[in-house]
C-alpha atoms as a PDB file:
ATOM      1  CA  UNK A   1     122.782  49.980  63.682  1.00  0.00           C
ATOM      2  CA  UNK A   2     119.600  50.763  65.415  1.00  0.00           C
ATOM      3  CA  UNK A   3     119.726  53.681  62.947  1.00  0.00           C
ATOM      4  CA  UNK A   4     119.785  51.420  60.216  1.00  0.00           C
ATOM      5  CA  UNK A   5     116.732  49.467  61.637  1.00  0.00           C
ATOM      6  CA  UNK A   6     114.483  52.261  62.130  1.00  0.00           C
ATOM      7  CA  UNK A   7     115.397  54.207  58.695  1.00  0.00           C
ATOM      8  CA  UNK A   8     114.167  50.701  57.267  1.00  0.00           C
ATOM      9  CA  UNK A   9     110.673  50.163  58.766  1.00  0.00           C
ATOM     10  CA  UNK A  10     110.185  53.665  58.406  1.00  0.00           C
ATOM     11  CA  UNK A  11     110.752  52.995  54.637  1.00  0.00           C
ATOM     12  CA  UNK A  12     108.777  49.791  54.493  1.00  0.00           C
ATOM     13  CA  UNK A  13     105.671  52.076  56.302  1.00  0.00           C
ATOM     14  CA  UNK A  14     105.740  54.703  53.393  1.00  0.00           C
ATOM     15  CA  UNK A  15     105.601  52.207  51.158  1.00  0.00           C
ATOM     16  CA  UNK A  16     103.167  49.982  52.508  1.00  0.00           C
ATOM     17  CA  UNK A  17     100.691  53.287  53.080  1.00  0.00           C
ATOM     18  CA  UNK A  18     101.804  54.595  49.029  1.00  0.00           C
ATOM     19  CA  UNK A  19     100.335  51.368  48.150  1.00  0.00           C
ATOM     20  CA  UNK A  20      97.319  51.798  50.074  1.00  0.00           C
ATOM     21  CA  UNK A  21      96.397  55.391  48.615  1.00  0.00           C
ATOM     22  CA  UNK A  22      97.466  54.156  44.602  1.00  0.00           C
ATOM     23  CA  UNK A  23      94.492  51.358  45.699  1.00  0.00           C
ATOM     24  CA  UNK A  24      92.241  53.297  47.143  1.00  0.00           C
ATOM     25  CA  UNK A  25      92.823  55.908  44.329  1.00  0.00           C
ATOM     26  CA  UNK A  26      91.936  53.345  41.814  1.00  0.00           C
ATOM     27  CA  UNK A  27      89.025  51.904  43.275  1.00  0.00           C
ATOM     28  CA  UNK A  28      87.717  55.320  43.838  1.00  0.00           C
ATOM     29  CA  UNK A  29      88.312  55.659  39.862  1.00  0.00           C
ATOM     30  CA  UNK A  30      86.745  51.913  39.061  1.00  0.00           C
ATOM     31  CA  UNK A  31      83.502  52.864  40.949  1.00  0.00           C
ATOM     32  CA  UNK A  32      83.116  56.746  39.085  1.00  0.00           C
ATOM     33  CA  UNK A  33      83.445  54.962  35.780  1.00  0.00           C
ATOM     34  CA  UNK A  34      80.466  52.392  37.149  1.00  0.00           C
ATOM     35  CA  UNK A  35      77.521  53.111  34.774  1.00  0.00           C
ATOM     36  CA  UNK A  36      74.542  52.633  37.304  1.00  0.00           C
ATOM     37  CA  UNK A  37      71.466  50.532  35.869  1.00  0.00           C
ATOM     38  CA  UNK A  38      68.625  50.318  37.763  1.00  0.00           C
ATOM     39  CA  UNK A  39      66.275  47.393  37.279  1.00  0.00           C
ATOM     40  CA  UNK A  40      63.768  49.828  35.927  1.00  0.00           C
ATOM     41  CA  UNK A  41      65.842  50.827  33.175  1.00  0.00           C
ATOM     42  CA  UNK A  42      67.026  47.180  31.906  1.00  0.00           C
ATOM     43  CA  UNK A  43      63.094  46.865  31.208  1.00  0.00           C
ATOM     44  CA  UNK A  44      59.873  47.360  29.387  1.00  0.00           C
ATOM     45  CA  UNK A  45      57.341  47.578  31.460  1.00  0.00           C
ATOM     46  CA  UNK A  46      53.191  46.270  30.967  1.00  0.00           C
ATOM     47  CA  UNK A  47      50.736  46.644  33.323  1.00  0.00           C
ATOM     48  CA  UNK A  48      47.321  44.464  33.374  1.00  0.00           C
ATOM     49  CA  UNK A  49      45.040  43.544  36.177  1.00  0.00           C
ATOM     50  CA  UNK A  50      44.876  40.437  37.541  1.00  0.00           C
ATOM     51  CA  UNK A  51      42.922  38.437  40.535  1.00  0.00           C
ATOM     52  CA  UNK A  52      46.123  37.992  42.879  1.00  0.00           C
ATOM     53  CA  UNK A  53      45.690  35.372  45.999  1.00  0.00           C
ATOM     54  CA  UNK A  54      48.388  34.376  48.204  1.00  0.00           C
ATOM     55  CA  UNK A  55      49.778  30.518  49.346  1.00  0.00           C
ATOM     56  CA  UNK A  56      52.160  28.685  51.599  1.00  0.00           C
ATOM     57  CA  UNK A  57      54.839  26.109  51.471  1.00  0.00           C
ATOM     58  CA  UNK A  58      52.919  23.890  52.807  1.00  0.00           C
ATOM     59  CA  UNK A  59      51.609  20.137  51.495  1.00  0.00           C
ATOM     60  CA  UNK A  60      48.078  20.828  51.343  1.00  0.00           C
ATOM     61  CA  UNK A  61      48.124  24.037  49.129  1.00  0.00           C
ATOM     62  CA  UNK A  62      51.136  22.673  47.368  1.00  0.00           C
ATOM     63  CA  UNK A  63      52.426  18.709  46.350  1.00  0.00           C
ATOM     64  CA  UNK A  64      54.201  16.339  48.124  1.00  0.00           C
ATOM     65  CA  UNK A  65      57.582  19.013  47.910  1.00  0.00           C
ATOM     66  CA  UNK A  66      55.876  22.133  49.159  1.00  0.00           C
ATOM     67  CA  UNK A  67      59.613  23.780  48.726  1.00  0.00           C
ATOM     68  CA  UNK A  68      60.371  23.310  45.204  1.00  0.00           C
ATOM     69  CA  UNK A  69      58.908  24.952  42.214  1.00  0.00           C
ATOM     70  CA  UNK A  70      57.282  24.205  39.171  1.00  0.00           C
ATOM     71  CA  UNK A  71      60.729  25.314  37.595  1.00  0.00           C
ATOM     72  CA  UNK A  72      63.049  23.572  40.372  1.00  0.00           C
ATOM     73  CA  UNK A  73      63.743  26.590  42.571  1.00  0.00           C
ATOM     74  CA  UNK A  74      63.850  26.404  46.099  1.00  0.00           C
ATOM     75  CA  UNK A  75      60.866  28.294  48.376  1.00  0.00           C
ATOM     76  CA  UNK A  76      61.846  29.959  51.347  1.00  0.00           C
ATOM     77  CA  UNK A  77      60.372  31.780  53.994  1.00  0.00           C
ATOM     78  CA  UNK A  78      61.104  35.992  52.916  1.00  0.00           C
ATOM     79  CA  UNK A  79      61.591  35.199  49.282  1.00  0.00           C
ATOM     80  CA  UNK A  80      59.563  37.834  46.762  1.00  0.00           C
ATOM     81  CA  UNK A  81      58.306  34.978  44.680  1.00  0.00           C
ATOM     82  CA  UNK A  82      54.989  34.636  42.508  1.00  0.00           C
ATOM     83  CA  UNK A  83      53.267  31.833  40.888  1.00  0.00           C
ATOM     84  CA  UNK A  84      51.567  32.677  37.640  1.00  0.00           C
ATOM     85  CA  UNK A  85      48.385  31.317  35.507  1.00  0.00           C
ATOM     86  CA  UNK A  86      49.799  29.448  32.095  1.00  0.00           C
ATOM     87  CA  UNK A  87      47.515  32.157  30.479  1.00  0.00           C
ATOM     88  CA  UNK A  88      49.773  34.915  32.258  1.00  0.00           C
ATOM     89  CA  UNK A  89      52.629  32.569  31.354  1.00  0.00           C
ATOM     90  CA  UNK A  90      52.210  32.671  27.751  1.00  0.00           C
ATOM     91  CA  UNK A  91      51.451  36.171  27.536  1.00  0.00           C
ATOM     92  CA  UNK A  92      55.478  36.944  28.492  1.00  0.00           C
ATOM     93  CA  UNK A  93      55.266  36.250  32.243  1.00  0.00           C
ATOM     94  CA  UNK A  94      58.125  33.680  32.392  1.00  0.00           C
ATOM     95  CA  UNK A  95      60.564  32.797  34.809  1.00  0.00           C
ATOM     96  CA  UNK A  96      62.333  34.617  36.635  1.00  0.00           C
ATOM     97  CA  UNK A  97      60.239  37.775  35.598  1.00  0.00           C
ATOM     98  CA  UNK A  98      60.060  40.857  37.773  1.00  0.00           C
ATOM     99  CA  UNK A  99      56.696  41.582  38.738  1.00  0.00           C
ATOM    100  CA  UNK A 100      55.312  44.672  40.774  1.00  0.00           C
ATOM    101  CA  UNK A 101      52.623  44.813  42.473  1.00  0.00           C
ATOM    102  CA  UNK A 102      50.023  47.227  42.699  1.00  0.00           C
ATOM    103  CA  UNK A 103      50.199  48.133  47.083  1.00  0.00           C
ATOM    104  CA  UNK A 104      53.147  46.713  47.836  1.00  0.00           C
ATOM    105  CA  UNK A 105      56.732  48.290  47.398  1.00  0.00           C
ATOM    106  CA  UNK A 106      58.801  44.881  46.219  1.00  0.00           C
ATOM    107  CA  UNK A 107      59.850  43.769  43.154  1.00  0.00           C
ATOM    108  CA  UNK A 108      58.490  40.122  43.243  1.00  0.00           C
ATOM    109  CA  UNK A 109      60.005  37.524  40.647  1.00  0.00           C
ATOM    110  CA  UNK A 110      58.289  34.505  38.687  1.00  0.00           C
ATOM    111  CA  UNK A 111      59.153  30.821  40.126  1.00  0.00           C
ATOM    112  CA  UNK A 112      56.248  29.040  39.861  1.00  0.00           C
ATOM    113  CA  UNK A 113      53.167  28.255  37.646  1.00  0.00           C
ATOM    114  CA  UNK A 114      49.481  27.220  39.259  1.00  0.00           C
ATOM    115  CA  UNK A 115      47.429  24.783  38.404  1.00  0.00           C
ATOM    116  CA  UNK A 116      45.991  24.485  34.582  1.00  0.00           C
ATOM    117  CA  UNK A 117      42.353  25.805  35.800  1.00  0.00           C
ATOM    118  CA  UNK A 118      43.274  29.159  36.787  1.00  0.00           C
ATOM    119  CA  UNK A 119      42.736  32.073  34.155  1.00  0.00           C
ATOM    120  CA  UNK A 120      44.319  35.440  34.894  1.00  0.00           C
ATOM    121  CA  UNK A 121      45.239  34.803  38.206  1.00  0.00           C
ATOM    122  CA  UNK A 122      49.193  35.319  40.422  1.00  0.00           C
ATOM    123  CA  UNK A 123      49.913  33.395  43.787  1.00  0.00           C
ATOM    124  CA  UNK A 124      51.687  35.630  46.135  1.00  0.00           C
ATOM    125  CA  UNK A 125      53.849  33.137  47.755  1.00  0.00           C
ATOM    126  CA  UNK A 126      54.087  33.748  52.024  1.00  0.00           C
ATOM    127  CA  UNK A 127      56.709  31.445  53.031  1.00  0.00           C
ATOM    128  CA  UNK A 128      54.586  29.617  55.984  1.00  0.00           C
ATOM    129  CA  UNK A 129      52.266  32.345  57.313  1.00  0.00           C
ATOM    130  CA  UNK A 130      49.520  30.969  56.709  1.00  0.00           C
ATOM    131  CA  UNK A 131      47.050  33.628  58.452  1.00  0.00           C
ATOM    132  CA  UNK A 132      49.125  36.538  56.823  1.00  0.00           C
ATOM    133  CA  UNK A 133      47.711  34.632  53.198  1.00  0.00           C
ATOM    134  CA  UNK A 134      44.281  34.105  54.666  1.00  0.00           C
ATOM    135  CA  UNK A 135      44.338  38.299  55.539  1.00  0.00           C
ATOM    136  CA  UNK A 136      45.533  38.427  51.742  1.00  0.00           C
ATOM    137  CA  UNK A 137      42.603  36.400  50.574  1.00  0.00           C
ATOM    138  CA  UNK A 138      41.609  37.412  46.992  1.00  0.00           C
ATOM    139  CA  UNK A 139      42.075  40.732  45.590  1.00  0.00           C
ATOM    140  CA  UNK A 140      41.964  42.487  41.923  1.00  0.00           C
ATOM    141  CA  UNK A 141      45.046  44.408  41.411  1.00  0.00           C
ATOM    142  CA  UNK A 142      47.239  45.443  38.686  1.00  0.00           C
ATOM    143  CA  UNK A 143      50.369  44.703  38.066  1.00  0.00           C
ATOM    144  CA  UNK A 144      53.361  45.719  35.959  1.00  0.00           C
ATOM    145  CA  UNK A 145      55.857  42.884  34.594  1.00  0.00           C
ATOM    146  CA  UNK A 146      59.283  43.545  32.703  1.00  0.00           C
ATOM    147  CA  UNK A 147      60.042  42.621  29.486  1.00  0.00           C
ATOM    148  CA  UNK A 148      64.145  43.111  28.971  1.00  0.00           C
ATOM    149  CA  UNK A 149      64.711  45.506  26.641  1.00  0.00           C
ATOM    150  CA  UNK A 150      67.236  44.611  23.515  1.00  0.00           C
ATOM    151  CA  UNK A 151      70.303  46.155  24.395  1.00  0.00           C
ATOM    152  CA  UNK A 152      71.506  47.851  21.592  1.00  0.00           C
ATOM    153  CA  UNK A 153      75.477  48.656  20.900  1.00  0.00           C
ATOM    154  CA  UNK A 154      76.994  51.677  21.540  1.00  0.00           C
ATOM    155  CA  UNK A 155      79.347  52.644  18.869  1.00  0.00           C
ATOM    156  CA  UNK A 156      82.997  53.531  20.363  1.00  0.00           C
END
């Protein structure tokens, strides 16, 4: 009997571990057939120089809701988030657009717009350090923002 008992969890063990290599097997397969796409390569990149400052969430460099947008999103301390001149705007720098810039290594994105009376110009937003945006001050640099590309079908 205590055979019997020991022949079965020995069974139920193989089985349980079969299963476990068949998975791991698979997702080893499932992540080799992953085609790898890079941000660079989903986009067309344009470069143009522009006079970048920097601001805070704060209510005298912003509104009355120094954490929301000009599009709705939510600011937060750590976020790589620009605001953008409605001449920059027009010329394909939307929402949500990746933006490098030139002398520093992140990818920063498009969330907000500035006021009507700036030409040219990106915010750099910097959460609530406020003397890390006064060391920004004002600066001439150039950037490069992505256009997507059209994706074009590949025939089977």
């Amino acid at each position: 009997m205590i055979d019997m008992i020991r022949f079965k969890r020995d069974t139920e063990t193989q089985n349980i571990a079969n299963i476990l290599k068949v998975n791991i097997i698979l997702f080893a397969l499932l992540l080799s057939s992953c085609k790898e796409v890079r941000v660079d390569d989903k986009y067309e990149w344009h470069q143009i120089k522009v006079t970048a400052s920097a601001y805070n969430s704060t209510r005298h460099q912003t509104d009355s809701n120094p954490h929301i947008t000009a599009f709705g999103d939510s600011l937060k301390p750590g976020l790589s988030y620009i605001a953008v001149s409605n001449d920059l705007f027009r010329k394909g720098l939307k929402h949500n657009t990746p933006v490098k810039i030139e002398g520093i290594d992140s990818i920063y994105f498009v969330k907000d717009r500035m006021h009507s009376r700036w030409r040219n110009r990106i915010d750099i937003y910097m959460g609530l350090d406020v003397k890390a945006a006064r060391e920004w001050g004002r600066k001439k640099v150039s950037i490069s923002y992505g256009v997507l590309k059209k994706i074009e079908k590949e025939e089977p």
